[in-house]
Protein backbone atom coordinates (compact mmCIF):
# COMPACT_ATOMS: atom_id res chain seq x y z
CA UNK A 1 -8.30 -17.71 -13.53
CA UNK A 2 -4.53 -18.91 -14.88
CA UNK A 3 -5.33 -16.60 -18.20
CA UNK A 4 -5.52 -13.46 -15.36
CA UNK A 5 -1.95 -14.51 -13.67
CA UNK A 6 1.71 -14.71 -15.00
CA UNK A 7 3.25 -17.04 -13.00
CA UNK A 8 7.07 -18.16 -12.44
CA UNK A 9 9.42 -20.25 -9.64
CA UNK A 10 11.34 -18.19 -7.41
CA UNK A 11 13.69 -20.60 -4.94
CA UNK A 12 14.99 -18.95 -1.92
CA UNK A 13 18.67 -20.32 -1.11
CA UNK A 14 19.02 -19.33 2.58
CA UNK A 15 18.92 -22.90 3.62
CA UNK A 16 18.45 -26.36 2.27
CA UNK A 17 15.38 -26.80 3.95
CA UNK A 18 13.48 -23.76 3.06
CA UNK A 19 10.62 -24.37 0.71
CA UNK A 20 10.40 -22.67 -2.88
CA UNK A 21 7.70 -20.24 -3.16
CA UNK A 22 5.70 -19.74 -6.53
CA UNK A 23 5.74 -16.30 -7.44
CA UNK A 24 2.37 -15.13 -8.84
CA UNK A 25 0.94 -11.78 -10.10
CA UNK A 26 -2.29 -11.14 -10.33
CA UNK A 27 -4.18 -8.85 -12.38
CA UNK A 28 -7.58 -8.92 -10.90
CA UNK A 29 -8.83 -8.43 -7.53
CA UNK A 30 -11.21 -11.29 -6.95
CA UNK A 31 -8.50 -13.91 -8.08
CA UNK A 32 -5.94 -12.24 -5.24
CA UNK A 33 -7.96 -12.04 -2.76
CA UNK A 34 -9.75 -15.71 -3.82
CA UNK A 35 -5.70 -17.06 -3.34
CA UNK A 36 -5.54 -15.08 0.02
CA UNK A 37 -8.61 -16.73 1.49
CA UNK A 38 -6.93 -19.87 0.18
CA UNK A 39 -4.19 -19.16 1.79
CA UNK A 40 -5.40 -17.80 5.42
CA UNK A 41 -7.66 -21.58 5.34
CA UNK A 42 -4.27 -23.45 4.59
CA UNK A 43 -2.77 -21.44 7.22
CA UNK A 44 -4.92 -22.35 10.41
CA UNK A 45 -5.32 -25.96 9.14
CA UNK A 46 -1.54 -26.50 9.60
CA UNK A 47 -1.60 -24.61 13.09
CA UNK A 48 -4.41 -27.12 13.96
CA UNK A 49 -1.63 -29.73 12.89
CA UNK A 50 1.88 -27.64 13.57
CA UNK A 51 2.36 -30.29 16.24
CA UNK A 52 2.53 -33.26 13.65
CA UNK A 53 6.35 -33.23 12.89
CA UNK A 54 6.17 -36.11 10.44
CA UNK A 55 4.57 -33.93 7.36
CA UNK A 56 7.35 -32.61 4.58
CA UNK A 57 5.56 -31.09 2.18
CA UNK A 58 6.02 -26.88 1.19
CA UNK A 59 2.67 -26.21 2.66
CA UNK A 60 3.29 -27.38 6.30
CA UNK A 61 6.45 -25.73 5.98
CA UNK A 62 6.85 -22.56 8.74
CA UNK A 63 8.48 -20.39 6.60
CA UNK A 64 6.39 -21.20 3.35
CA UNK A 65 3.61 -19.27 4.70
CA UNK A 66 5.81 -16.26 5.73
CA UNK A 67 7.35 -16.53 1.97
CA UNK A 68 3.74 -16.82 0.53
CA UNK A 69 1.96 -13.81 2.42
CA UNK A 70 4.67 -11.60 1.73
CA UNK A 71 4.08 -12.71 -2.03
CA UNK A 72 0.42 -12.24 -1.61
CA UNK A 73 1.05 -8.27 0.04
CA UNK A 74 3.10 -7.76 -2.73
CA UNK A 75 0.59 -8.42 -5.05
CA UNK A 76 -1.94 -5.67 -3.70
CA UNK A 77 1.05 -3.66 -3.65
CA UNK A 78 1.84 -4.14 -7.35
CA UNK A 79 -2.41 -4.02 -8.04
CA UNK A 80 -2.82 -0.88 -6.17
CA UNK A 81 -0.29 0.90 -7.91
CA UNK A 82 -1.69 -0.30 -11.15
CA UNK A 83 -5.20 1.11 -10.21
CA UNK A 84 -4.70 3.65 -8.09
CA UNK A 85 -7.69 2.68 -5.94
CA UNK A 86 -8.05 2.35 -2.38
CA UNK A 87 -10.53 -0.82 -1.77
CA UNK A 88 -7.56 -2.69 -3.56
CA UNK A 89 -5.13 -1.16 -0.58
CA UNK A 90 -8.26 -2.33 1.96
CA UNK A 91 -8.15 -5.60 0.79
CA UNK A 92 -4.30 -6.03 1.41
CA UNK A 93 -4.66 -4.39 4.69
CA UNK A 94 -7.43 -6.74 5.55
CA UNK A 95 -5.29 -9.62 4.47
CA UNK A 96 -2.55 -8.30 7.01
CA UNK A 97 -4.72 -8.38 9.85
CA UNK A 98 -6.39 -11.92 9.19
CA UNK A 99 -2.92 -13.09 9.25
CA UNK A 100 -0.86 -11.28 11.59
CA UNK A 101 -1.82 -12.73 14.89
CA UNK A 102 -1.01 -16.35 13.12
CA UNK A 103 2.64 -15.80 12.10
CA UNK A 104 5.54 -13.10 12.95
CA UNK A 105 5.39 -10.67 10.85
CA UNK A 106 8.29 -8.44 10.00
CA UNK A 107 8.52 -4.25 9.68
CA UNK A 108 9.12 -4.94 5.60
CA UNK A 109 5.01 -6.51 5.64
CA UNK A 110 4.24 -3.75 7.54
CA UNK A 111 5.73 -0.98 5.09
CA UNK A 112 4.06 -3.19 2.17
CA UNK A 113 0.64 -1.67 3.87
CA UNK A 114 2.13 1.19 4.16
CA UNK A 115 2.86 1.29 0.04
CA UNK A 116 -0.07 0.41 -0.75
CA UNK A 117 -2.23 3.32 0.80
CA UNK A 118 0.69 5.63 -0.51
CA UNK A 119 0.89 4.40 -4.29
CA UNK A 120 -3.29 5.19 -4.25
CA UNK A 121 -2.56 8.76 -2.65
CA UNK A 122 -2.86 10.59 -5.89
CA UNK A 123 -6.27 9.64 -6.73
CA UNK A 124 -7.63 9.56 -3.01
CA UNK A 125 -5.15 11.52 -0.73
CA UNK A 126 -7.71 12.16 1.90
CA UNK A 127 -8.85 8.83 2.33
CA UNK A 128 -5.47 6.97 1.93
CA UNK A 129 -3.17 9.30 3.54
CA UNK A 130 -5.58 8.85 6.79
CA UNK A 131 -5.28 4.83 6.63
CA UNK A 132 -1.69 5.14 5.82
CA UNK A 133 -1.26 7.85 8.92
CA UNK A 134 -3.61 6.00 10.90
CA UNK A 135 -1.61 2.34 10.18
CA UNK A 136 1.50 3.64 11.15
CA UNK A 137 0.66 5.18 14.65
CA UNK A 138 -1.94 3.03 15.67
CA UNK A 139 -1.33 -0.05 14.69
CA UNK A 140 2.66 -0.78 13.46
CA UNK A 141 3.91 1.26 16.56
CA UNK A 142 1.93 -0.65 18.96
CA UNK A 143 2.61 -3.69 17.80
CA UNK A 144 6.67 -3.30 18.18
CA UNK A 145 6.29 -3.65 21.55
CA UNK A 146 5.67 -6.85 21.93
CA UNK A 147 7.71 -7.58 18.56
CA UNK A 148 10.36 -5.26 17.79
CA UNK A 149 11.23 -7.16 14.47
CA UNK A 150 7.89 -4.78 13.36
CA UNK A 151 9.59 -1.23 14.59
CA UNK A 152 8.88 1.07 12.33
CA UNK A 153 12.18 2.74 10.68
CA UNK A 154 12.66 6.47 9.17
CA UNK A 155 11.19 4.83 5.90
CA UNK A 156 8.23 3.65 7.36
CA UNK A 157 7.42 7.08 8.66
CA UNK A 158 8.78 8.90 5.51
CA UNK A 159 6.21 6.22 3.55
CA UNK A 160 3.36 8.26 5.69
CA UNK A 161 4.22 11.91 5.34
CA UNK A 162 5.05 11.57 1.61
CA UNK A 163 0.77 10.26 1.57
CA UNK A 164 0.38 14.16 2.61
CA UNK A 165 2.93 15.49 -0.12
CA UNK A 166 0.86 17.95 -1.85
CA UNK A 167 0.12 22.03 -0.15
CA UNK A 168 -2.70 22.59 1.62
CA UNK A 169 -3.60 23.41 5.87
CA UNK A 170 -4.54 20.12 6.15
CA UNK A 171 -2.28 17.94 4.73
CA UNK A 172 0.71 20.03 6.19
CA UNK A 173 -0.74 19.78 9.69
CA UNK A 174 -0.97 15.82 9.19
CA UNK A 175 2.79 15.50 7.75
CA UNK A 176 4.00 18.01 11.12
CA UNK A 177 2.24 15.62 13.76
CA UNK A 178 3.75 12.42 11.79
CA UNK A 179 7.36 14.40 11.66
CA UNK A 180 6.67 14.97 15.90
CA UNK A 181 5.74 11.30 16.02
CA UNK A 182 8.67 10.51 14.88
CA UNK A 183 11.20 12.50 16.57
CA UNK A 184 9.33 11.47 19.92
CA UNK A 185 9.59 7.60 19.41
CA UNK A 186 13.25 8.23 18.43
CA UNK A 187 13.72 9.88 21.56
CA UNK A 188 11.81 6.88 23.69
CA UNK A 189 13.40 4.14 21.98
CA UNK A 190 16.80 5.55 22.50
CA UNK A 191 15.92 5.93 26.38
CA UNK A 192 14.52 2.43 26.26
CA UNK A 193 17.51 1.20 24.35
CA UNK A 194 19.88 3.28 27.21
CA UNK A 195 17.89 1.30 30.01
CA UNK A 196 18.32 -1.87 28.63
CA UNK A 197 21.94 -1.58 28.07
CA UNK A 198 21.88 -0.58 31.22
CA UNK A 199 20.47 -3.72 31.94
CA UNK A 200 23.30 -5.77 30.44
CA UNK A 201 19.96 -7.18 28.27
CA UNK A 202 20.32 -5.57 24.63
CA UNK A 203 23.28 -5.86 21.82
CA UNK A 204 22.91 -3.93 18.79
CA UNK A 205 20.82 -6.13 16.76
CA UNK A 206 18.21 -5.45 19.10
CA UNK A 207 18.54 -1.27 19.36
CA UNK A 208 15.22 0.09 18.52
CA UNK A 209 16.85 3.51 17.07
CA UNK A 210 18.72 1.89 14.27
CA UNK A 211 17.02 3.88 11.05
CA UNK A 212 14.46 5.50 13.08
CA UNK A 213 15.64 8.51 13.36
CA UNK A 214 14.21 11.90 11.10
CA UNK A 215 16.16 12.12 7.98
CA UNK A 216 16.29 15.02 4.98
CA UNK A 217 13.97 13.13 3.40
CA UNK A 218 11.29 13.04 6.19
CA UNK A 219 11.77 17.04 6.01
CA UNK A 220 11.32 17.29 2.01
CA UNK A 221 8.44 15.29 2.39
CA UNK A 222 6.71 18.11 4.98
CA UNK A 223 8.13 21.27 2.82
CA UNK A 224 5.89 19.75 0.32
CA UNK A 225 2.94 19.49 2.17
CA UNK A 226 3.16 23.03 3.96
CA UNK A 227 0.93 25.93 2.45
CA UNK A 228 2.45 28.45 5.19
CA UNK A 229 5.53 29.93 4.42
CA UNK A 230 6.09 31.16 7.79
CA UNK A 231 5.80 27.35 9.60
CA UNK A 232 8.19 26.02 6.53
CA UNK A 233 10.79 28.61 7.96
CA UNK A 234 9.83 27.74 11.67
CA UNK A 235 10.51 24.05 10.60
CA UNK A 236 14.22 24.76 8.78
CA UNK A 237 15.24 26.65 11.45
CA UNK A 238 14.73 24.08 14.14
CA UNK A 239 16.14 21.53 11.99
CA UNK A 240 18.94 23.51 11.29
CA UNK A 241 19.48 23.91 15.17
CA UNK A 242 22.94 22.71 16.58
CA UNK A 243 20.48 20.08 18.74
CA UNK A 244 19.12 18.56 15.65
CA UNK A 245 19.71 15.56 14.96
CA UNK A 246 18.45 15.67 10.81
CA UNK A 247 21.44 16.90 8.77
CA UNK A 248 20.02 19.15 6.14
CA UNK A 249 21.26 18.78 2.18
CA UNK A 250 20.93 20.71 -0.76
CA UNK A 251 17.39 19.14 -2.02
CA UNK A 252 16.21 19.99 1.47
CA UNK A 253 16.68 23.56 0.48
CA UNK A 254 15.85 23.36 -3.09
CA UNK A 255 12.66 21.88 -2.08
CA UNK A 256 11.80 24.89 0.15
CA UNK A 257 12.98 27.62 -2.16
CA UNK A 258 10.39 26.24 -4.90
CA UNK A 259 7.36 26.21 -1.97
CA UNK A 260 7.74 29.40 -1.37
CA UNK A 261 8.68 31.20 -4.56
């Protein structure tokens, strides 16, 4: 397996006691997901022993494994842009799941998924841009609530409409319902984050609207996968509205001029 794999140190300098993680890519599916099932059985035997304070070594070190599977997700990233097929994508989103109830698991490992189904869209649009669409609103959104370090941001919804980016019904109706999606949890977190100030109990680290927001990207991305030119009109002008919050730009507009010329 080391002939399939480059491999090379990378040392994170955030503290002195953080561990240095060994960057590896892999080129072939069985030997990344053969290191992932390595890694998930390394992973509960140290929460079987996470009480034993004595050990020093980079495997029973906390943030190791966080270091590690966001190594490991980038390496079905990488793959599945490389072969532009979605069991590689599964595999990674598998992966996510095994581990995600075992350590806390930040929005960027989240959009990894995310990247994964949408760098495979070309080749399998329907069957990607479903998982990728499906991810996002019933699984990433959910989970923010009981850890908002996983809220998704306007990237993490722009990763899902772009999945639809191409003209046709169906794909346009998907990208509209993830656009509505995320105008409406943009409007509840910024009640919820009113409340809790409210409260006294939230600072701005902790305001779930930071980058959640619709942007002119999340609009380009639905232009291109709109077949009517009447609902691609319907959708500038209510952007365009005073009340909007989306600032339109010039390859907003160029976008729509070439969908419906």
């Amino acid at each position: 397996a080391d002939d399939d794999m480059n491999s090379n140190s990378n040392s994170n300098s955030n503290d002195d006691n953080q561990a240095a993680v060994t960057v590896r890519k892999y080129h072939r599916i069985g030997d990344l997901v053969a290191a992932s099932q390595k890694f998930i059985k390394d992973l509960k035997a140290h929460r079987k022993n996470d009480n034993n304070n004595q050990a020093t070594n980079n495997n029973n070190n906390p943030r190791f494994f966080n270091d590690e599977a966001y190594q490991l997700l980038e390496n079905y990233l990488n793959m599945s842009r490389r072969y532009k097929t979605v069991e590689v994508a599964r595999r990674g989103h598998e992966f996510f799941l095994q581990i995600e109830n075992e350590l806390t698991l930040s929005r960027p490992y989240y959009d990894l998924v995310l990247n994964s189904y949408a760098a495979c869209c070309g080749r399998e649009k329907a069957v990607t841009a479903k998982a990728a669409k499906h991810f996002l609103l019933d699984h990433m959104i959910p989970a923010a609530v009981t850890n908002p370090s996983a809220r998704p941001t306007s990237k993490s919804f722009n990763i899902a409409i772009y999945c639809w980016a191409k003209p046709s019904y169906h794909n346009g109706n998907h990208a509209m319902q993830l656009l509505k999606r995320m105008q409406e949890y943009h409007n509840e977190s910024w009640q919820q984050s009113i409340s809790n100030y409210d409260d006294n109990s939230s600072n701005d680290a902790d305001d779930p609207t930071i980058g959640s927001m619709p942007n002119a990207r999340s609009i380009t991305g639905v232009i291109e996968a709109l077949d009517d030119p009447s609902k691609l009109l319907s959708l500038l002008d209510e952007m365009n509205n005073k009340a909007s919050t989306v600032r339109l730009d010039s390859i907003v507009f160029s976008t729509a001029i070439r969908a419906v010329s």
